[in-house]
C-alpha atoms as a PDB file:
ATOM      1  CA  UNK A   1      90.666 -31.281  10.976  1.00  0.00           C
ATOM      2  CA  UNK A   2      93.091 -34.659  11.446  1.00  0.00           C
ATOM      3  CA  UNK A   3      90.617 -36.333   9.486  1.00  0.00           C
ATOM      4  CA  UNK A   4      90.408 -33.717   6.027  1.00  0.00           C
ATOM      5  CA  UNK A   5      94.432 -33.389   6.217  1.00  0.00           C
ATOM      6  CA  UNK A   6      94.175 -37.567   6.146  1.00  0.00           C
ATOM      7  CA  UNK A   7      91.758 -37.947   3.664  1.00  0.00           C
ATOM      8  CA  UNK A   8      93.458 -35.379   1.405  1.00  0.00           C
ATOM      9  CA  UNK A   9      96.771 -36.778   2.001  1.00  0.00           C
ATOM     10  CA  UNK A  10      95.446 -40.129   1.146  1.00  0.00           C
ATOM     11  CA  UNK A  11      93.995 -38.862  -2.049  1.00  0.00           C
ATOM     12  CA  UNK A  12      97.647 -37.563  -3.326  1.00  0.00           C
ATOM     13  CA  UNK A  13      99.266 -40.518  -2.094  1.00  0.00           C
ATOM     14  CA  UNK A  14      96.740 -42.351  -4.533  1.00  0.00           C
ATOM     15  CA  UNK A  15      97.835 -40.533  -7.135  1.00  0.00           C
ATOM     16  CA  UNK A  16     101.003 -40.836  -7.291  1.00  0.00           C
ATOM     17  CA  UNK A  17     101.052 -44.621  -6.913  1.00  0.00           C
ATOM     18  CA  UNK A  18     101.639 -46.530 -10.204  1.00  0.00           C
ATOM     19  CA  UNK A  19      98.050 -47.434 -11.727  1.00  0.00           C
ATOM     20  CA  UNK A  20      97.259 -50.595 -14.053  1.00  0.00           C
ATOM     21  CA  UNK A  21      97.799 -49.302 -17.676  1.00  0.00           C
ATOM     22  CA  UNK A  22      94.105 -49.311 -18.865  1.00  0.00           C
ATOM     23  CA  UNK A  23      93.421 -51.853 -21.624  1.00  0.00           C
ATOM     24  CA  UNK A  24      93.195 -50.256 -25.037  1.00  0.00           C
ATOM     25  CA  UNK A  25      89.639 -49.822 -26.730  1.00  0.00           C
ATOM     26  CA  UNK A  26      88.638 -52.595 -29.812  1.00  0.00           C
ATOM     27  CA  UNK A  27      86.993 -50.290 -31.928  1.00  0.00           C
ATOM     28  CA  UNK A  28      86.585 -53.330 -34.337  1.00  0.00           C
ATOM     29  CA  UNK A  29      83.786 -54.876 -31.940  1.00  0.00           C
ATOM     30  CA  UNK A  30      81.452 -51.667 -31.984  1.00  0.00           C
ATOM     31  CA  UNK A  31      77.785 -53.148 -31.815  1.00  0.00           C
ATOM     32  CA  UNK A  32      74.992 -51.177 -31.186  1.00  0.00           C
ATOM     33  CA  UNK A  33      71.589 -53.021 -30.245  1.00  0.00           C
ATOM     34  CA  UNK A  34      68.337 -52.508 -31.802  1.00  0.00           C
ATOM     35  CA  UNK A  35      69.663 -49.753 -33.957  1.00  0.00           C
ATOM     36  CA  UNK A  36      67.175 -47.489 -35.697  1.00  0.00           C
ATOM     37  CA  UNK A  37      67.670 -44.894 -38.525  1.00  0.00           C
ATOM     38  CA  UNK A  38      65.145 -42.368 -39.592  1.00  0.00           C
ATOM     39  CA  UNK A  39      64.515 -40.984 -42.933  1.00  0.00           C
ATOM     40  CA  UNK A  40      62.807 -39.300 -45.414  1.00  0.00           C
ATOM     41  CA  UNK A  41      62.943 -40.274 -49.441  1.00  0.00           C
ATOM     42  CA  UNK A  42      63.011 -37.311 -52.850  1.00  0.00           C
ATOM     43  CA  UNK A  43      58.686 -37.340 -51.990  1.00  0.00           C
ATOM     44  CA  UNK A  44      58.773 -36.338 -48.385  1.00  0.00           C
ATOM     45  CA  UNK A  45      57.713 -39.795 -47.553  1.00  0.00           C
ATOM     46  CA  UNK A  46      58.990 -41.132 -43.646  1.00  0.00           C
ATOM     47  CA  UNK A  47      61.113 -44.517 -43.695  1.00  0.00           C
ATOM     48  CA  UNK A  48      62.614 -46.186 -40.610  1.00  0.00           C
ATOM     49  CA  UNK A  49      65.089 -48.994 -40.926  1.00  0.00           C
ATOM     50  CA  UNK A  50      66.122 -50.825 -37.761  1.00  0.00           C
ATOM     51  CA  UNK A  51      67.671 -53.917 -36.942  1.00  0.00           C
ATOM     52  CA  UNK A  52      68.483 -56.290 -34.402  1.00  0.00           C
ATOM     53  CA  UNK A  53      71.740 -55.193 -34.336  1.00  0.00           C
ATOM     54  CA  UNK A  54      74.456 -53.062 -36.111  1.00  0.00           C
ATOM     55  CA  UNK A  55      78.324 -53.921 -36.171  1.00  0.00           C
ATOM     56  CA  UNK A  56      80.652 -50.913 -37.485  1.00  0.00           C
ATOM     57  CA  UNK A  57      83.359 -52.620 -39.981  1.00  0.00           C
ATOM     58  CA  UNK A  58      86.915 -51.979 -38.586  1.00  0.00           C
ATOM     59  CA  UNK A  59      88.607 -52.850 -41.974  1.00  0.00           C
ATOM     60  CA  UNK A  60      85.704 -50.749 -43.946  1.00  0.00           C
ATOM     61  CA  UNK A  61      84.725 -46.785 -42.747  1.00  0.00           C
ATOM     62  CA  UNK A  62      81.524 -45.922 -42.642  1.00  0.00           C
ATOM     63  CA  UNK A  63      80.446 -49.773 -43.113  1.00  0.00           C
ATOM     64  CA  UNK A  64      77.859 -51.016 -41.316  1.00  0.00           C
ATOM     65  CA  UNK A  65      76.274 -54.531 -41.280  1.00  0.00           C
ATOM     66  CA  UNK A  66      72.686 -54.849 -39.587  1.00  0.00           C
ATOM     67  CA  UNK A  67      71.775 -58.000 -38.413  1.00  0.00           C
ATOM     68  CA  UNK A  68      67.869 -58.900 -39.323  1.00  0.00           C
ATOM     69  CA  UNK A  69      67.135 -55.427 -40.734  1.00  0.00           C
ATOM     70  CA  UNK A  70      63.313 -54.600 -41.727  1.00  0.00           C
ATOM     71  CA  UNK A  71      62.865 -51.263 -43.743  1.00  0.00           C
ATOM     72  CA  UNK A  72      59.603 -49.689 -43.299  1.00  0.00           C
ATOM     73  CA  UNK A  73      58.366 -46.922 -46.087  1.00  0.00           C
ATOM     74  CA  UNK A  74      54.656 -46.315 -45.873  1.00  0.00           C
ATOM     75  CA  UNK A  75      52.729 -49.457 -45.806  1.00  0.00           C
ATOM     76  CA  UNK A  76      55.148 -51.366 -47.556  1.00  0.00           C
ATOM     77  CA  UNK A  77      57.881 -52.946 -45.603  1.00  0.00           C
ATOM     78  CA  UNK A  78      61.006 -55.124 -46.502  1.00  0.00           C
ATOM     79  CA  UNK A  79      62.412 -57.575 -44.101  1.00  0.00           C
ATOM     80  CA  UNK A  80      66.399 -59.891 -44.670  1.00  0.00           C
ATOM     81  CA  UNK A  81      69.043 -61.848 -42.546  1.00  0.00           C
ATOM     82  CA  UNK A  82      71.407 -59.372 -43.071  1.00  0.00           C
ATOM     83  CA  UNK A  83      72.141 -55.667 -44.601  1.00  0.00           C
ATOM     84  CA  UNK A  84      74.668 -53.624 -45.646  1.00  0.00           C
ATOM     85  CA  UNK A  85      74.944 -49.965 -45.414  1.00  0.00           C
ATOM     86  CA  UNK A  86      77.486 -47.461 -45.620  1.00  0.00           C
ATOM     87  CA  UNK A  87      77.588 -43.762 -43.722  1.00  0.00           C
ATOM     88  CA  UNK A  88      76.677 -41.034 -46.119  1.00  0.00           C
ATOM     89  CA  UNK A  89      75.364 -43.465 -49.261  1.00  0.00           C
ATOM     90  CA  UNK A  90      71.358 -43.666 -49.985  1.00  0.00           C
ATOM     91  CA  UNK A  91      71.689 -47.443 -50.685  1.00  0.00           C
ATOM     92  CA  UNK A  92      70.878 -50.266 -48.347  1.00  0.00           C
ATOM     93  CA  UNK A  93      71.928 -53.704 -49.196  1.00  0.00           C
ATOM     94  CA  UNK A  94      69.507 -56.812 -48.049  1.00  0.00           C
ATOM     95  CA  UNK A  95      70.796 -59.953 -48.423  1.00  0.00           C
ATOM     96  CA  UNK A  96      69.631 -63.599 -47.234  1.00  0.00           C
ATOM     97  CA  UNK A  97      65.652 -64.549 -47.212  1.00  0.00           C
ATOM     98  CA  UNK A  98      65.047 -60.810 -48.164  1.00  0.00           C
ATOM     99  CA  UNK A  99      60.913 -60.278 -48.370  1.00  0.00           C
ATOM    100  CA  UNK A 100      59.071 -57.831 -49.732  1.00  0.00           C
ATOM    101  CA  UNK A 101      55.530 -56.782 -48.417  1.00  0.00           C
ATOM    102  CA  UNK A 102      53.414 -54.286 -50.047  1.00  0.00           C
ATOM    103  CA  UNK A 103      50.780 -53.847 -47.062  1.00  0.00           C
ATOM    104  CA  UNK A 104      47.935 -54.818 -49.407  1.00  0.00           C
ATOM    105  CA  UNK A 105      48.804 -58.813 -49.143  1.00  0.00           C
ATOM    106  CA  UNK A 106      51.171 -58.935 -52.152  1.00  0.00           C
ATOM    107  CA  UNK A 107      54.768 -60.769 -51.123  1.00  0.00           C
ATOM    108  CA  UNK A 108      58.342 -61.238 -52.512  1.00  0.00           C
ATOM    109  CA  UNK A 109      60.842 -63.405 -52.146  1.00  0.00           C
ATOM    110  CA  UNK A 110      64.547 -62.831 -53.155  1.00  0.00           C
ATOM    111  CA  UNK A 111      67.848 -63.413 -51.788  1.00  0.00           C
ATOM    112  CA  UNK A 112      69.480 -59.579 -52.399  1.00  0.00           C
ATOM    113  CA  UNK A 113      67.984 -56.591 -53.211  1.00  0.00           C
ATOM    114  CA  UNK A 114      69.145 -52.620 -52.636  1.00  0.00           C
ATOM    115  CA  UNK A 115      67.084 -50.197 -51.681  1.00  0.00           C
ATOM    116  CA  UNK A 116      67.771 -46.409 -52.769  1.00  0.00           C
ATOM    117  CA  UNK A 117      66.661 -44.747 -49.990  1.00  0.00           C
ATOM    118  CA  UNK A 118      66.088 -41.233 -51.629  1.00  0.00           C
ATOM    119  CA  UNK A 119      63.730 -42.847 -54.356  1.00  0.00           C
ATOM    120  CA  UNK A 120      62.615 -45.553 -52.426  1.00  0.00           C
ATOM    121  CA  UNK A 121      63.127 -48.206 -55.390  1.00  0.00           C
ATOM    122  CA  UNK A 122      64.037 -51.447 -54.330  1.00  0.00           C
ATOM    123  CA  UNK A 123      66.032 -53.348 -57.017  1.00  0.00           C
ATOM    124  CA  UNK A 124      68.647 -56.090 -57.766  1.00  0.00           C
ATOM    125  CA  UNK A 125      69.804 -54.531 -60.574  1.00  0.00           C
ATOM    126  CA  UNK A 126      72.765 -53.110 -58.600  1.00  0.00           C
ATOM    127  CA  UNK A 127      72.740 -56.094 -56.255  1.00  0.00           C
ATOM    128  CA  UNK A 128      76.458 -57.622 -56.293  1.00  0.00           C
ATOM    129  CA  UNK A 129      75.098 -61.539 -55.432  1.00  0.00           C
ATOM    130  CA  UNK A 130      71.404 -60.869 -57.359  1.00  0.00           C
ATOM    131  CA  UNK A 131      69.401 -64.341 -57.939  1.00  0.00           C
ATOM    132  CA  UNK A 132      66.226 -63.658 -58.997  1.00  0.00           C
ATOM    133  CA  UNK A 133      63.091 -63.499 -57.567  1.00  0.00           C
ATOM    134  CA  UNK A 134      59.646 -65.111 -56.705  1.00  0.00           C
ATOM    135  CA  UNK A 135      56.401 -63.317 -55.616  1.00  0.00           C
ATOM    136  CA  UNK A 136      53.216 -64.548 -54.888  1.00  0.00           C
ATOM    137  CA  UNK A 137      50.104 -62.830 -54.273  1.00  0.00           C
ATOM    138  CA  UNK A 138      45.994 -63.642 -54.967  1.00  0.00           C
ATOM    139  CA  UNK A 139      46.607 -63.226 -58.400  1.00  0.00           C
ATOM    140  CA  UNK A 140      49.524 -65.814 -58.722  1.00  0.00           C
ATOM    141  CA  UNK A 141      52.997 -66.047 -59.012  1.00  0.00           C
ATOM    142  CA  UNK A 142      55.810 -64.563 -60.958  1.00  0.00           C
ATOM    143  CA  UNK A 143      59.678 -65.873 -61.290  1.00  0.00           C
ATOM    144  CA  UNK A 144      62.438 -63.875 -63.097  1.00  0.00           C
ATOM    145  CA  UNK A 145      65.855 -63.012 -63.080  1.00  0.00           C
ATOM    146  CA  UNK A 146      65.875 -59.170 -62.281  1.00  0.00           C
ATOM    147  CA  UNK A 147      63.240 -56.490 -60.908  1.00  0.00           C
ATOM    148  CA  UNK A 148      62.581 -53.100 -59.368  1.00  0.00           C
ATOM    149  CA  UNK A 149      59.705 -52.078 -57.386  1.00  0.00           C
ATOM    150  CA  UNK A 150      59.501 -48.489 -58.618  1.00  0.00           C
ATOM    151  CA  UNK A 151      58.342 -46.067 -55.329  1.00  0.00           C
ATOM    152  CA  UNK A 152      54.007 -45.895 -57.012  1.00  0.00           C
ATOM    153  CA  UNK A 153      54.377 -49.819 -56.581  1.00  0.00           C
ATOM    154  CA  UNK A 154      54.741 -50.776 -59.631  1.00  0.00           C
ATOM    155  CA  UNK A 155      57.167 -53.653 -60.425  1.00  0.00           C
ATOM    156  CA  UNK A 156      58.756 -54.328 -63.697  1.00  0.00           C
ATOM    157  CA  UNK A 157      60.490 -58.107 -64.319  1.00  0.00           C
ATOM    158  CA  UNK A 158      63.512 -58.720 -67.154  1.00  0.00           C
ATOM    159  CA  UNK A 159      64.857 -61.826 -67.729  1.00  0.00           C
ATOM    160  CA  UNK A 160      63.418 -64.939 -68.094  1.00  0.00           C
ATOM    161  CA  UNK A 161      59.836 -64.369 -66.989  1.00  0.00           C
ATOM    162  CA  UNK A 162      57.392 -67.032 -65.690  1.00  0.00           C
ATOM    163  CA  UNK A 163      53.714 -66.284 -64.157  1.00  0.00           C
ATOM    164  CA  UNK A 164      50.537 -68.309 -63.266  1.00  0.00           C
ATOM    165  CA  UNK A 165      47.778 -66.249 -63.356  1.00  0.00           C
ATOM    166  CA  UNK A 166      44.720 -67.384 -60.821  1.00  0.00           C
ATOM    167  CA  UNK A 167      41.394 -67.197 -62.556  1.00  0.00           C
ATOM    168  CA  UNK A 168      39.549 -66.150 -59.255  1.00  0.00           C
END
């Protein structure tokens, strides 16, 4: 019985003793790893984006940067260094080496392009830092200033328009 009345004692003596003021919380370094967010866009169709990793943006609510993000929507699939998105908006910004697969072979190469996640249009229209783009495929290349890759595929160019056609 000595030895509850001790250990109970001890416990209340504990408390009462001044404790180390606990350091306060930096919600500015809020990382999560391997981050994924699931979806679906206006046609029912299932997209994932994930990342290597997202930061939450202390200055910025409902910011979030994604390291290395890849956004998957049926067999197409667009890959950057870095994206943008904010909690509560449909649009994902890709920025840095951004590349666009269609699943069928066909590649792009840009440096920014958004992504409206309810359509599943990928653009630079809206793009604050657009530059163009490049794509290659079997049947050749294309340059221009501005595209969108509606969500049936199709991709329409503006502004100063190059191609090489392959004869193969």
């Amino acid at each position: 019985m000595a030895i509850i009345v001790c250990i109970a004692g001890w416990g209340i003596a504990r408390g009462l003793l001044p404790q180390a003021p606990l350091a306060p919380i930096d919600l500015s370094a809020i990382r999560m790893k391997g981050p994924q967010f699931f979806g679906r866009d206006n046609n029912d169709r299932a997209f994932l984006l994930y990342a290597k990793e997202a930061i939450r943006d202390a200055k910025q609510e409902g910011r979030i940067t994604l390291a290395n993000p890849t956004f998957n929507l049926g067999r197409g699939k667009v890959r950057a260094d870095q994206g943008i998105y904010v909690d509560g908006s449909t649009d994902i910004i890709l920025r840095g080496n951004v590349v666009v697969e269609d699943g069928d072979g066909g590649r792009m190469q840009t440096q920014e392009a958004l992504i409206d996640t309810r359509t599943g249009v990928v653009t630079n229209r809206r793009a604050p830092a657009a530059k163009g783009v490049q794509i290659e495929s079997d049947m050749g290349k294309i340059s221009a200033q501005d595209y969108s890759v509606a969500k049936d595929g199709s991709v329409t160019f503006r502004g100063g328009v190059r191609g090489t056609i392959n004869a193969n």
